[in-house]
C-alpha atoms as a PDB file:
ATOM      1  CA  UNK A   1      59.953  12.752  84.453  1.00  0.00           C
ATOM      2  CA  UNK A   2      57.827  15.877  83.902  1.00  0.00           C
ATOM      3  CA  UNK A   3      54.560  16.232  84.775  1.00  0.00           C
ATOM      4  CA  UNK A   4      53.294  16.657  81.322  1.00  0.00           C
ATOM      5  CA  UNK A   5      54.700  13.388  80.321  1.00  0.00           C
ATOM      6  CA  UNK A   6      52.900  11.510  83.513  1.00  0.00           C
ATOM      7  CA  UNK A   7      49.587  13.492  82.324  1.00  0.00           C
ATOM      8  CA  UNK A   8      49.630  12.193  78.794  1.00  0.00           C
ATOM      9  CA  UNK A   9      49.629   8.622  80.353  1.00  0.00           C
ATOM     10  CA  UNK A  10      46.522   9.105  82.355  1.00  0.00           C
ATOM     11  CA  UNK A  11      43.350   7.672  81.421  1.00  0.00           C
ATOM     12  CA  UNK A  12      40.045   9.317  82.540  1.00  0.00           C
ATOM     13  CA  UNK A  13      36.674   7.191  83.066  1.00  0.00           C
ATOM     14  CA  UNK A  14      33.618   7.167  85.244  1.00  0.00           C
ATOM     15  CA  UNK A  15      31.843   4.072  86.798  1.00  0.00           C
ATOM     16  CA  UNK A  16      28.611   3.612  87.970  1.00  0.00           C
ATOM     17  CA  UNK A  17      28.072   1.955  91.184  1.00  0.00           C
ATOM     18  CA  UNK A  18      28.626  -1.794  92.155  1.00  0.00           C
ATOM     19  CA  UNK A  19      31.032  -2.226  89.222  1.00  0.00           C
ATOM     20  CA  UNK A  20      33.915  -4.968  89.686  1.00  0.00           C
ATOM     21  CA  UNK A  21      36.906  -3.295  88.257  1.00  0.00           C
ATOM     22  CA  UNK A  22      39.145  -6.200  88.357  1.00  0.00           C
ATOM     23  CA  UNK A  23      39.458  -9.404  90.479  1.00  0.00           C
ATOM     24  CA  UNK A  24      41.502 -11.037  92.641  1.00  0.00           C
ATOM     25  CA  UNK A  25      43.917 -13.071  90.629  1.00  0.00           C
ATOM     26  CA  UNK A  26      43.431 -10.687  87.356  1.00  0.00           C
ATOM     27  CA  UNK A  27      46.406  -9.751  85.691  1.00  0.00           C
ATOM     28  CA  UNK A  28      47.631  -6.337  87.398  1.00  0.00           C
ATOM     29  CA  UNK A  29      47.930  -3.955  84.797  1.00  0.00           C
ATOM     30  CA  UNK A  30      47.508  -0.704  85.803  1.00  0.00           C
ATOM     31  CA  UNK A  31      47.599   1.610  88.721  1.00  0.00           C
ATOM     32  CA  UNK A  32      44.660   3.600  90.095  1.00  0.00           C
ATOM     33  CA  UNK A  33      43.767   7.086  91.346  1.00  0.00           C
ATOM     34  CA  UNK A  34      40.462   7.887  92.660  1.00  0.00           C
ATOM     35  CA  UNK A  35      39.378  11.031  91.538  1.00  0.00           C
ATOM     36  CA  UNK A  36      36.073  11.106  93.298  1.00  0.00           C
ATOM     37  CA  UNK A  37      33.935   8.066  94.479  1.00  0.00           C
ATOM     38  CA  UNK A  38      34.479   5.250  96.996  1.00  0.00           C
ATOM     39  CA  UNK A  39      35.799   1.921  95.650  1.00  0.00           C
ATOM     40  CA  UNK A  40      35.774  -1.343  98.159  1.00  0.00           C
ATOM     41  CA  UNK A  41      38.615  -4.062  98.487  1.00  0.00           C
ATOM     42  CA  UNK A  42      37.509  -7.231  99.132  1.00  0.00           C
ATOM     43  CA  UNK A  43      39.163 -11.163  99.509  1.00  0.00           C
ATOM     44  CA  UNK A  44      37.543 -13.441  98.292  1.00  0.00           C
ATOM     45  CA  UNK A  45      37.114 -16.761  99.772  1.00  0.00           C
ATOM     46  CA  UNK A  46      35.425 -20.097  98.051  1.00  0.00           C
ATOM     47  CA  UNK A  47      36.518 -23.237  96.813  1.00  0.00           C
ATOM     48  CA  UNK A  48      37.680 -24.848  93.518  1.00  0.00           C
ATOM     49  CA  UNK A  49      38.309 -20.802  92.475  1.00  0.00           C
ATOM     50  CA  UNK A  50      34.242 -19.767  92.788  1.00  0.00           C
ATOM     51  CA  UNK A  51      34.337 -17.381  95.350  1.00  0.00           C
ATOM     52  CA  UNK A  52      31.286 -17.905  97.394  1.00  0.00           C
ATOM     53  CA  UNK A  53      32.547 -14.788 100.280  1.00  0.00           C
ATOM     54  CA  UNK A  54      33.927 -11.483  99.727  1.00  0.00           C
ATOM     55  CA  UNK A  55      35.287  -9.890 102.394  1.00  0.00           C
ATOM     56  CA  UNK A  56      35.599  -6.095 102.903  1.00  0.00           C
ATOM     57  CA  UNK A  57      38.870  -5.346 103.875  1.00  0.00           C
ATOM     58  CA  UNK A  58      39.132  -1.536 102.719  1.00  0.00           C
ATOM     59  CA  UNK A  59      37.294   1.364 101.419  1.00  0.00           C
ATOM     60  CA  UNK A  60      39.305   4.026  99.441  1.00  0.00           C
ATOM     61  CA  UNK A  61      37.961   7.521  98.572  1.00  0.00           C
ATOM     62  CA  UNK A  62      38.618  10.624  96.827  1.00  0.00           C
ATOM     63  CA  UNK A  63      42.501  10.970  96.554  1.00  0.00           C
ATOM     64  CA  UNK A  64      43.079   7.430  97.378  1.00  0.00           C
ATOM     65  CA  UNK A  65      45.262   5.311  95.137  1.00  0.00           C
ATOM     66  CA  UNK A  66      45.688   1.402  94.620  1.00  0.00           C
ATOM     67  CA  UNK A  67      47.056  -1.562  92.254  1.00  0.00           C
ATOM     68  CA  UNK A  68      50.857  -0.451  92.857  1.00  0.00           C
ATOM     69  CA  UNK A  69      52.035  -3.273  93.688  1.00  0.00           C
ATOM     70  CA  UNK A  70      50.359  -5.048  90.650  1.00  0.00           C
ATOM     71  CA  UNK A  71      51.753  -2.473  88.138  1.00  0.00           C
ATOM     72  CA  UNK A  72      55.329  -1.770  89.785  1.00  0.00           C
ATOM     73  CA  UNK A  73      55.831  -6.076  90.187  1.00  0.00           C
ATOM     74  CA  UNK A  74      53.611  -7.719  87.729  1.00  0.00           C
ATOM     75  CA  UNK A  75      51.598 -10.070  90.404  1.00  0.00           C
ATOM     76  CA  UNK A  76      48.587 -11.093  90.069  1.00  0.00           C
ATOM     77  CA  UNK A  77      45.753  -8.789  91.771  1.00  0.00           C
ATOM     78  CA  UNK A  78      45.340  -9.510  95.530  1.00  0.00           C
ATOM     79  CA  UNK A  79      42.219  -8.314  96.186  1.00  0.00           C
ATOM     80  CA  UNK A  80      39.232  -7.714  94.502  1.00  0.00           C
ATOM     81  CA  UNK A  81      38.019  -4.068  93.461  1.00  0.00           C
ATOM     82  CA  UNK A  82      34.226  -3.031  93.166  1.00  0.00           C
ATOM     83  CA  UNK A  83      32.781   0.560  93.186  1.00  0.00           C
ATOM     84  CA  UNK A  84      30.912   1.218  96.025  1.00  0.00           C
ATOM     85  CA  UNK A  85      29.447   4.545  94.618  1.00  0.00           C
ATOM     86  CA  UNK A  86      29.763   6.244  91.195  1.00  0.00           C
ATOM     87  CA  UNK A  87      33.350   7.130  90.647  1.00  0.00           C
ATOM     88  CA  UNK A  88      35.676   8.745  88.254  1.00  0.00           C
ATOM     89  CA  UNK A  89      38.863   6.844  88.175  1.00  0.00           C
ATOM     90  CA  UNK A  90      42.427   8.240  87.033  1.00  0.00           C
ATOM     91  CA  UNK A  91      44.204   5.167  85.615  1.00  0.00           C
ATOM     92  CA  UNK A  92      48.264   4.437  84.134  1.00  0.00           C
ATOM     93  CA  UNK A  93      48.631   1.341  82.800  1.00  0.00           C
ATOM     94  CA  UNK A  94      51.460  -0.956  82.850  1.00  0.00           C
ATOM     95  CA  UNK A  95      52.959   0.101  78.990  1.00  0.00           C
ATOM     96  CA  UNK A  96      52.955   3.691  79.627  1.00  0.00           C
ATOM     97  CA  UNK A  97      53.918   3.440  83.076  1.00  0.00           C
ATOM     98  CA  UNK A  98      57.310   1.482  81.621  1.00  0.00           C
ATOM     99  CA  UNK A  99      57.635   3.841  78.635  1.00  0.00           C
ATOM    100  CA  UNK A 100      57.834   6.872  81.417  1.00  0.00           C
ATOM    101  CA  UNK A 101      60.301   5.180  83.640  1.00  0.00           C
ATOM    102  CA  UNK A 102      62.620   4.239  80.606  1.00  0.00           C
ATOM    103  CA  UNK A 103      62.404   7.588  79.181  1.00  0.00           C
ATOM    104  CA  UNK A 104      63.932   9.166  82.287  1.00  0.00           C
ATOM    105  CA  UNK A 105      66.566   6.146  82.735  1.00  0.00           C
ATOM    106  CA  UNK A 106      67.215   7.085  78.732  1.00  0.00           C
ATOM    107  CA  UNK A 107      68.120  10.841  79.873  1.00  0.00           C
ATOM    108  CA  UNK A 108      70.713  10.083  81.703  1.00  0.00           C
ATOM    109  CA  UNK A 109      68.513   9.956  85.578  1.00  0.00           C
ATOM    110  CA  UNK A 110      69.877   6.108  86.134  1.00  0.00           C
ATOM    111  CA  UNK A 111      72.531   7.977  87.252  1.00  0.00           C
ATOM    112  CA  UNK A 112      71.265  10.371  89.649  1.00  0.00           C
ATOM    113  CA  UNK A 113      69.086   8.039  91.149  1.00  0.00           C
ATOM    114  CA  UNK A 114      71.633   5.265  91.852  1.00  0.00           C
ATOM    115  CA  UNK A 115      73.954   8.109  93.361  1.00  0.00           C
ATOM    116  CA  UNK A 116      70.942   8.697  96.131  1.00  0.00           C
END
């Protein structure tokens, strides 16, 4: 896959602070780069699904990139995401992310890659 390709897939948006940018238990649909900002993970805890406790159990920063495992295995989130400051996120998204990785299998890659 060639850069230019992943580029075209990117989206580009900024978030003000204290926005929940998905939840845990929300579809996973797309993967995340931080492109500046600070964006907290928490669990959340409750009962009869109303969360009544989040927990923080990472910050991620400039650089920093989550919701892999989401995107790569369609689960559910795990934890939820909330900006902790303004940020300017860098997302793929599960369709384009699938369109990449069958356009290299299509060129003839499946190969290479199963050889390693």
């Amino acid at each position: 896959v060639r850069m230019d390709q992943v580029c075209r897939t990117m989206e580009f948006k900024a978030h003000g602070a204290g926005e929940v940018l998905f939840r845990q238990g929300d579809p996973g649909d797309s993967y995340y780069l931080i492109f500046s900002g600070q964006i907290g993970m928490y669990n959340e805890t409750g009962v009869d699904g109303v969360a009544d406790v989040l927990e923080c159990v990472h910050v991620a920063s400039t650089g920093d990139g989550f919701g892999e495992l989401a995107l790569l295995l369609g689960q559910p989130r795990t934890l939820t995401a909330r900006t902790l400051t303004a940020a300017q996120l860098i997302t793929i998204n599960r369709s384009a992310y699938e369109r990449l990785v069958a356009s290299h299998f299509k060129h003839g890659d499946a190969a290479a890659v199963a050889a390693s």
